[in-house]
PDB file of N, CA and C in Angstrom:
ATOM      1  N   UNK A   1     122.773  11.996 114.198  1.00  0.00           N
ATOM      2  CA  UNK A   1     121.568  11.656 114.900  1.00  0.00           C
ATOM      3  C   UNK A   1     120.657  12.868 115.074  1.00  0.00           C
ATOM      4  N   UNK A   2     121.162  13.998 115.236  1.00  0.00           N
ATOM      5  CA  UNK A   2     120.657  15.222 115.377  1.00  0.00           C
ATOM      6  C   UNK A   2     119.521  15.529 114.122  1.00  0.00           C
ATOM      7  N   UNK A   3     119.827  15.320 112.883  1.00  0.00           N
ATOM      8  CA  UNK A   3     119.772  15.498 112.103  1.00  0.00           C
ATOM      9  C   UNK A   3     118.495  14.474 111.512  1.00  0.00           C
ATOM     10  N   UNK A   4     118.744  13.377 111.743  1.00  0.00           N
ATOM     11  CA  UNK A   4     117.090  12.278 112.031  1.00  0.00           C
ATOM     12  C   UNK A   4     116.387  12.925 112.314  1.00  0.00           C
ATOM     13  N   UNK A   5     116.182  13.140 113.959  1.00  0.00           N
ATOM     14  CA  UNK A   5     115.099  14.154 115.041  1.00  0.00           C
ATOM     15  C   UNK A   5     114.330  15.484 114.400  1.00  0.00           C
ATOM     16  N   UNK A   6     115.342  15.919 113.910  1.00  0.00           N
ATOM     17  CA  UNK A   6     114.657  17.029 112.704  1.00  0.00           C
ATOM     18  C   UNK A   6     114.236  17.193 112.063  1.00  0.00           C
ATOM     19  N   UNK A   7     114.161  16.386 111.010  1.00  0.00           N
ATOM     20  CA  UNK A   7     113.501  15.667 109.518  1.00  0.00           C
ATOM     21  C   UNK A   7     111.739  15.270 110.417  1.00  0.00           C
ATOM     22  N   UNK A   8     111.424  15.881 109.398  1.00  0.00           N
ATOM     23  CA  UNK A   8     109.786  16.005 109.190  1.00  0.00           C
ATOM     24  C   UNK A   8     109.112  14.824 108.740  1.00  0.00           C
ATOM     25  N   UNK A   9     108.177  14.575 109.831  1.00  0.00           N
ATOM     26  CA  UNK A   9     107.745  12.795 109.912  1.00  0.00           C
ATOM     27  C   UNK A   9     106.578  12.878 109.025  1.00  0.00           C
ATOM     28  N   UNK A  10     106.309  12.512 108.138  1.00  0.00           N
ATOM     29  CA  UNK A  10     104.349  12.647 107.169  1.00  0.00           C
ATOM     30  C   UNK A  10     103.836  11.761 108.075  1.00  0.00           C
ATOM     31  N   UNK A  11     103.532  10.519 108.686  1.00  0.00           N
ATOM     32  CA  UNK A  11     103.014   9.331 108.629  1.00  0.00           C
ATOM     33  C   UNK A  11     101.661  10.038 109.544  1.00  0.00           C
ATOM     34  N   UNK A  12     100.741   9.581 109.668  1.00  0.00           N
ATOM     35  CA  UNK A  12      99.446  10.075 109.810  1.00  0.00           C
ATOM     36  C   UNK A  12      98.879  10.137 111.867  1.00  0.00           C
ATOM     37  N   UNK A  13      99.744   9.488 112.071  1.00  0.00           N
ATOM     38  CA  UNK A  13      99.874   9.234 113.744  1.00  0.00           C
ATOM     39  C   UNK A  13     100.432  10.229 114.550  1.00  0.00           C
ATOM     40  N   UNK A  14     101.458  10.685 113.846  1.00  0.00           N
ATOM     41  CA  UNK A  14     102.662  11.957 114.134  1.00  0.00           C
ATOM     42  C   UNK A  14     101.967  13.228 114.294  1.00  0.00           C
ATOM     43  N   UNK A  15     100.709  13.473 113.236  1.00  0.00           N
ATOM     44  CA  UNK A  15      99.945  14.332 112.719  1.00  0.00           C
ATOM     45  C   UNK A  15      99.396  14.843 113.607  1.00  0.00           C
ATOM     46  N   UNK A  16      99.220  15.975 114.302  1.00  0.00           N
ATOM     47  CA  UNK A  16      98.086  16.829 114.878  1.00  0.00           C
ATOM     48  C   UNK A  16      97.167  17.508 114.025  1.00  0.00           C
ATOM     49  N   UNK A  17      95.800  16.920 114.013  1.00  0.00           N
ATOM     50  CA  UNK A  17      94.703  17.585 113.587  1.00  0.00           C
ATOM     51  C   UNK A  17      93.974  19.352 113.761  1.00  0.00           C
ATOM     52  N   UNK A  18      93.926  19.790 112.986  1.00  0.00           N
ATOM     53  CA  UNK A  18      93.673  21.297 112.777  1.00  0.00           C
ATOM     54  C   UNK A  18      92.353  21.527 113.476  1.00  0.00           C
ATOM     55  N   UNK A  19      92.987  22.871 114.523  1.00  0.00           N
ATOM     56  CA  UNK A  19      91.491  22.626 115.258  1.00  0.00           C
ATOM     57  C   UNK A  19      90.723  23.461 114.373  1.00  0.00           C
ATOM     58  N   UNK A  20      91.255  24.308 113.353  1.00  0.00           N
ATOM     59  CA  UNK A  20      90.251  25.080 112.651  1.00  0.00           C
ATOM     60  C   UNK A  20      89.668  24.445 111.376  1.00  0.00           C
ATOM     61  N   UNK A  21      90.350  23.347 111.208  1.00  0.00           N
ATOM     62  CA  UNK A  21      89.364  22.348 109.970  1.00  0.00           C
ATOM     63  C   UNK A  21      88.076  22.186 110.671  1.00  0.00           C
ATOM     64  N   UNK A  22      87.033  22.245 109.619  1.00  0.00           N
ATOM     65  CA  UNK A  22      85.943  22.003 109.641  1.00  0.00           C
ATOM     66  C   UNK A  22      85.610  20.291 110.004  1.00  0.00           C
ATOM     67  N   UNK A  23      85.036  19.764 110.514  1.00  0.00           N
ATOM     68  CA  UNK A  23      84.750  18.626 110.626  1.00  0.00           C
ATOM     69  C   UNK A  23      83.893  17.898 109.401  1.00  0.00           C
ATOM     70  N   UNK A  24      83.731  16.682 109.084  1.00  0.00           N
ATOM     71  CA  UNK A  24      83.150  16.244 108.292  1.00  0.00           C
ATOM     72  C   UNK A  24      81.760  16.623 108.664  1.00  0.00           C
ATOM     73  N   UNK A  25      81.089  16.710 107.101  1.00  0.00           N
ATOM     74  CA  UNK A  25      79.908  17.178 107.510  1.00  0.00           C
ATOM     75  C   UNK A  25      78.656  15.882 107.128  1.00  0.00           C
ATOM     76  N   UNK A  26      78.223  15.526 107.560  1.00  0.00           N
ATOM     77  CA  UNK A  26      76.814  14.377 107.231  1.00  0.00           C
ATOM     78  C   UNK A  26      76.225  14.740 105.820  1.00  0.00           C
ATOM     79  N   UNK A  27      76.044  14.038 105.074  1.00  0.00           N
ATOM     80  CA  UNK A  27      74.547  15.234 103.629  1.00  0.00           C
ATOM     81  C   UNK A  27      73.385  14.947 104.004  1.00  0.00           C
ATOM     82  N   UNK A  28      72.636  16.262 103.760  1.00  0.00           N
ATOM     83  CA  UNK A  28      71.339  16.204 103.874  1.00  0.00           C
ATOM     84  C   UNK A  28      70.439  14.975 103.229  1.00  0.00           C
ATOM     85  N   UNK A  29      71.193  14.457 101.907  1.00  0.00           N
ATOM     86  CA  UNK A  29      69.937  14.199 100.956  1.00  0.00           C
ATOM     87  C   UNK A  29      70.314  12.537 101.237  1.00  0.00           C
ATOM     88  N   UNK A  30      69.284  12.173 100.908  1.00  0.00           N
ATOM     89  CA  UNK A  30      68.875  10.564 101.577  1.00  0.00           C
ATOM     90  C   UNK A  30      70.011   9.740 100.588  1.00  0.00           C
ATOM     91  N   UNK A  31      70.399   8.476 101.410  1.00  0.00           N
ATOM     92  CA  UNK A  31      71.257   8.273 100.534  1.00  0.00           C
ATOM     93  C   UNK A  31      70.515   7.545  99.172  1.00  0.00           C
ATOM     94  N   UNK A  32      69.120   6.645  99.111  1.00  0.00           N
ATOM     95  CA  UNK A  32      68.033   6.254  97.918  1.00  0.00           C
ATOM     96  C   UNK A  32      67.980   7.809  97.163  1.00  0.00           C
ATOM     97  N   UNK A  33      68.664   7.541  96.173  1.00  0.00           N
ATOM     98  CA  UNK A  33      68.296   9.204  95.339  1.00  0.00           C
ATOM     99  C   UNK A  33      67.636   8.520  94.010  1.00  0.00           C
ATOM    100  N   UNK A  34      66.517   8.577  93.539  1.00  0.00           N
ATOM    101  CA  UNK A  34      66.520   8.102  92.369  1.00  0.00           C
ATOM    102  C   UNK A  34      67.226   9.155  91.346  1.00  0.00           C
ATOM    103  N   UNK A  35      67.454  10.288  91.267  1.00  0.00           N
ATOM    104  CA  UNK A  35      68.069  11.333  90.113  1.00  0.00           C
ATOM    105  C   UNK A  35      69.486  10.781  90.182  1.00  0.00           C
ATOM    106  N   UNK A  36      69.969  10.144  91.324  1.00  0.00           N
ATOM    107  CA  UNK A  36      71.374   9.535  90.883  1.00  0.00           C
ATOM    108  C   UNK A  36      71.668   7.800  90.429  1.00  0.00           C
ATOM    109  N   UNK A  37      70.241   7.474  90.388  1.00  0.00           N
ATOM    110  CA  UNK A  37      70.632   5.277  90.446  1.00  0.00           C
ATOM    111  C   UNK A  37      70.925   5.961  88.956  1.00  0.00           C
ATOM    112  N   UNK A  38      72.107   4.756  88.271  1.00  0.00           N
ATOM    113  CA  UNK A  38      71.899   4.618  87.221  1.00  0.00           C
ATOM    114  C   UNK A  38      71.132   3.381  86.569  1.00  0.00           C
ATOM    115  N   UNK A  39      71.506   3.276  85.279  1.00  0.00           N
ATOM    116  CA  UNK A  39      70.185   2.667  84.660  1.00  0.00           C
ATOM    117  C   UNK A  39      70.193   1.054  85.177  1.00  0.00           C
ATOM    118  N   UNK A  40      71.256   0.481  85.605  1.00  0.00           N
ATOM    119  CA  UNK A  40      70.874  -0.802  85.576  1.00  0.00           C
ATOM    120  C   UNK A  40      70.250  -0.990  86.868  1.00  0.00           C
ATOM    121  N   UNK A  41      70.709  -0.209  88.007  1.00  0.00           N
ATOM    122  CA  UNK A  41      70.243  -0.282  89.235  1.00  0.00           C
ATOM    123  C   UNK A  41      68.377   0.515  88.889  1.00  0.00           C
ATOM    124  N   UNK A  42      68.273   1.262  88.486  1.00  0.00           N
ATOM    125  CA  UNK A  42      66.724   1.748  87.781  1.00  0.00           C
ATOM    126  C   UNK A  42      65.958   0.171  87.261  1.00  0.00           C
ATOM    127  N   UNK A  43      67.073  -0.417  86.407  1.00  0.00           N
ATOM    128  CA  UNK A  43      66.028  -1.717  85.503  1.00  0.00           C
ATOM    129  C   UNK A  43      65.617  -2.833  86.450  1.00  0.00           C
ATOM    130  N   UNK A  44      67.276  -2.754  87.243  1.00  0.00           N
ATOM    131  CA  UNK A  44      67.123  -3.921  88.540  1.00  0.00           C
ATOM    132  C   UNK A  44      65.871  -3.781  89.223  1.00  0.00           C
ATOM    133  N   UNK A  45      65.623  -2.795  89.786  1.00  0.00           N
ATOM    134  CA  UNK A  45      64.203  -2.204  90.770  1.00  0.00           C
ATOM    135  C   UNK A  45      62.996  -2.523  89.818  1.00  0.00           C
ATOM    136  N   UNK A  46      63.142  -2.007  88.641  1.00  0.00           N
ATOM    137  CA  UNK A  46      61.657  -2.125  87.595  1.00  0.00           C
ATOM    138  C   UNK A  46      61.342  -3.612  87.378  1.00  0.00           C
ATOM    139  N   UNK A  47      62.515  -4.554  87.541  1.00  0.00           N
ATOM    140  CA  UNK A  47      62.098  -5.772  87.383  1.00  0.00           C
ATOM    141  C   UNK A  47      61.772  -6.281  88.534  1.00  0.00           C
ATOM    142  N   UNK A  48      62.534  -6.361  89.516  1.00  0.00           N
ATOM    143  CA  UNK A  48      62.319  -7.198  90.295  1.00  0.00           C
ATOM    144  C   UNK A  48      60.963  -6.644  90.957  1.00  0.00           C
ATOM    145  N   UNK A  49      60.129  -5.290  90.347  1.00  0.00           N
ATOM    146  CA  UNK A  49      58.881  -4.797  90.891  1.00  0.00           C
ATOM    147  C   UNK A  49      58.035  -5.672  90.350  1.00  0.00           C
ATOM    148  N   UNK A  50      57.969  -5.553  88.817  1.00  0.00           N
ATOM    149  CA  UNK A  50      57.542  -6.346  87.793  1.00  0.00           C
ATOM    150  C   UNK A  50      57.091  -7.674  88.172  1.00  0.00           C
ATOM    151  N   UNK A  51      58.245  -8.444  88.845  1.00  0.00           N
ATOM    152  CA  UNK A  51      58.079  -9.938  88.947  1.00  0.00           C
ATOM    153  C   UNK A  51      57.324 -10.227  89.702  1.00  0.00           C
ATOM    154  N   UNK A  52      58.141  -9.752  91.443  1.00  0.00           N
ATOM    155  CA  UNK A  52      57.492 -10.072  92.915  1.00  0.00           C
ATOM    156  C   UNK A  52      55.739  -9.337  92.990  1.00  0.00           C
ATOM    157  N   UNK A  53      55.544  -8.179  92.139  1.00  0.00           N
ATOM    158  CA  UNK A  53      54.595  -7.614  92.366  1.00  0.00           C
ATOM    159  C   UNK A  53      53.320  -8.356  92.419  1.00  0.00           C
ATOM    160  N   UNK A  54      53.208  -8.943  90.953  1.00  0.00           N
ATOM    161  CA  UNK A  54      52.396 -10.208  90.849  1.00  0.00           C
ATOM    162  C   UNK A  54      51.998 -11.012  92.077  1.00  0.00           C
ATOM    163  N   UNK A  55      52.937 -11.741  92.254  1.00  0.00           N
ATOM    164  CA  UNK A  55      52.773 -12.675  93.481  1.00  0.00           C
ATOM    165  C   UNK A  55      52.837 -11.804  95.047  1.00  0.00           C
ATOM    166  N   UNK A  56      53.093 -10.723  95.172  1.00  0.00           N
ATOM    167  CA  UNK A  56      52.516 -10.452  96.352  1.00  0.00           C
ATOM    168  C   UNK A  56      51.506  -9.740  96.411  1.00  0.00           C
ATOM    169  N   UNK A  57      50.428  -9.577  94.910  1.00  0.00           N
ATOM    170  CA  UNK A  57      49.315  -9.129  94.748  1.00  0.00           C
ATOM    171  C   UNK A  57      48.466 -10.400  95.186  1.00  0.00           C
ATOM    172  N   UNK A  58      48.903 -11.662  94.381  1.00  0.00           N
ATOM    173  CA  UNK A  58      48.115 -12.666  94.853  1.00  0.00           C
ATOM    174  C   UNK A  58      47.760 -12.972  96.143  1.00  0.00           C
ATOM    175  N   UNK A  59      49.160 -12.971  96.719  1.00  0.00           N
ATOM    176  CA  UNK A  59      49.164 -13.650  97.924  1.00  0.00           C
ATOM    177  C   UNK A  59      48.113 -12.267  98.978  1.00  0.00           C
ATOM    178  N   UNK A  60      48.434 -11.054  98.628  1.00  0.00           N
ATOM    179  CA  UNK A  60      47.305  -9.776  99.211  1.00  0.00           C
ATOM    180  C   UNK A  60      46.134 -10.309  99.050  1.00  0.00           C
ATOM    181  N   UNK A  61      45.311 -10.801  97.898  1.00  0.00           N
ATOM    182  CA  UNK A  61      44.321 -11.332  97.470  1.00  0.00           C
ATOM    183  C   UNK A  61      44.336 -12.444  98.175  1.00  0.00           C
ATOM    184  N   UNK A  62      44.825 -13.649  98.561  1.00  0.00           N
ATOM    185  CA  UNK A  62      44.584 -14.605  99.162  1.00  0.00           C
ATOM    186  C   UNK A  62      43.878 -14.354 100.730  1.00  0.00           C
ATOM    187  N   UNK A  63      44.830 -13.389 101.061  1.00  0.00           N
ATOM    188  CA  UNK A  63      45.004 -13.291 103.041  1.00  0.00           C
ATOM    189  C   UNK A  63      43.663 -12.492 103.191  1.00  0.00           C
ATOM    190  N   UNK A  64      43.042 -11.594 101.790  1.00  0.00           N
ATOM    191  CA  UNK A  64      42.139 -10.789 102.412  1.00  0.00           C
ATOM    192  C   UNK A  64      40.824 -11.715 102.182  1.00  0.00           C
ATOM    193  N   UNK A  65      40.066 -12.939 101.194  1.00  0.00           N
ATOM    194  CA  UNK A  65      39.546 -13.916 101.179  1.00  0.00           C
ATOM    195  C   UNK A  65      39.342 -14.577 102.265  1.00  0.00           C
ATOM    196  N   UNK A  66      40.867 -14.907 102.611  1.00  0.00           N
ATOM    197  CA  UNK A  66      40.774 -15.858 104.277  1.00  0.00           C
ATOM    198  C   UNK A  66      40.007 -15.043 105.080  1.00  0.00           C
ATOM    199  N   UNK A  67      40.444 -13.487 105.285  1.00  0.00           N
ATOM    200  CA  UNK A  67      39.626 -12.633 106.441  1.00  0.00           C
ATOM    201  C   UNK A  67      38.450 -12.169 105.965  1.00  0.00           C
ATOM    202  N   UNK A  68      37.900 -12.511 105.258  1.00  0.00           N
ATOM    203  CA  UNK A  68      36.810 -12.108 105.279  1.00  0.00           C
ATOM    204  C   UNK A  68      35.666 -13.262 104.808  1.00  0.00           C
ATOM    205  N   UNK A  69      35.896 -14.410 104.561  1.00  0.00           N
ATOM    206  CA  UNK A  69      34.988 -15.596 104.551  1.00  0.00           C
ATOM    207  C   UNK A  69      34.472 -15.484 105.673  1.00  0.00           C
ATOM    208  N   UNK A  70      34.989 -15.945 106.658  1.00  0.00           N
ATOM    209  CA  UNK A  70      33.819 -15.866 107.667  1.00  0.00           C
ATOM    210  C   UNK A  70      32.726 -14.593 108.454  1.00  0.00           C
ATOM    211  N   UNK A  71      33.098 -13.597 107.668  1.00  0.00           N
ATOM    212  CA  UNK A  71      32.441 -12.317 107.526  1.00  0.00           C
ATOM    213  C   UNK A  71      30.928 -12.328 107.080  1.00  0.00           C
ATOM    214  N   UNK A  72      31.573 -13.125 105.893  1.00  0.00           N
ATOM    215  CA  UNK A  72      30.479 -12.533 104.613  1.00  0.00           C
ATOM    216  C   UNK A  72      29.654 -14.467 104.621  1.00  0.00           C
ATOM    217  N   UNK A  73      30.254 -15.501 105.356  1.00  0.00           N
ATOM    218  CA  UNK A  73      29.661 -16.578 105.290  1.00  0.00           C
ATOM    219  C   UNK A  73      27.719 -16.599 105.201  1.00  0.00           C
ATOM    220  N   UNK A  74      27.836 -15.957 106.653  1.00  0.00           N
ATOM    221  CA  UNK A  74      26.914 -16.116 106.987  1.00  0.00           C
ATOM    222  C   UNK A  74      25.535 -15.639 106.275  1.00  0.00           C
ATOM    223  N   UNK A  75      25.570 -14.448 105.436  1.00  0.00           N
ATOM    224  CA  UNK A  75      24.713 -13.630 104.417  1.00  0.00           C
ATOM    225  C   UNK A  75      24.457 -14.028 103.140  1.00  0.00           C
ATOM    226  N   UNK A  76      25.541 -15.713 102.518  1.00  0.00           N
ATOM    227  CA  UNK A  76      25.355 -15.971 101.538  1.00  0.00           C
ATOM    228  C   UNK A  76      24.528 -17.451 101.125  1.00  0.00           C
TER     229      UNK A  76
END
């Protein structure tokens, strides 16, 4: 039994943490990096710019029509 008690436990609970380890450190750099997307995540973005862009150009074009008809009504 002696001999149990002695034997060196790994399991991660047992463990006392090093007060001279450094702590995790945060990174500076944003985690959106474009120098790191690779290409499909790059094509994914170029398309789905591609597509939606269109239609939320329109719809920009629509809302600014609405606000300003009754602007410009009256002068025409």
């Amino acid at each position: 039994m002696a001999d149990r008690e002695e034997e060196f436990n790994e399991s991660a609970e047992d463990q006392v943490p090093d007060p001279v380890a450094e702590p995790d450190k945060v990174p500076d750099e944003p985690v959106f990096d474009h120098d790191k997307m690779s290409w499909r995540e790059e094509a994914y973005m170029t398309l789905g710019i591609v597509y939606y862009g269109g239609h939320i150009a329109h719809w920009v074009w629509l809302q600014v029509q609405e606000q300003m008809f009754p602007l410009v009504q009256p002068y025409v």
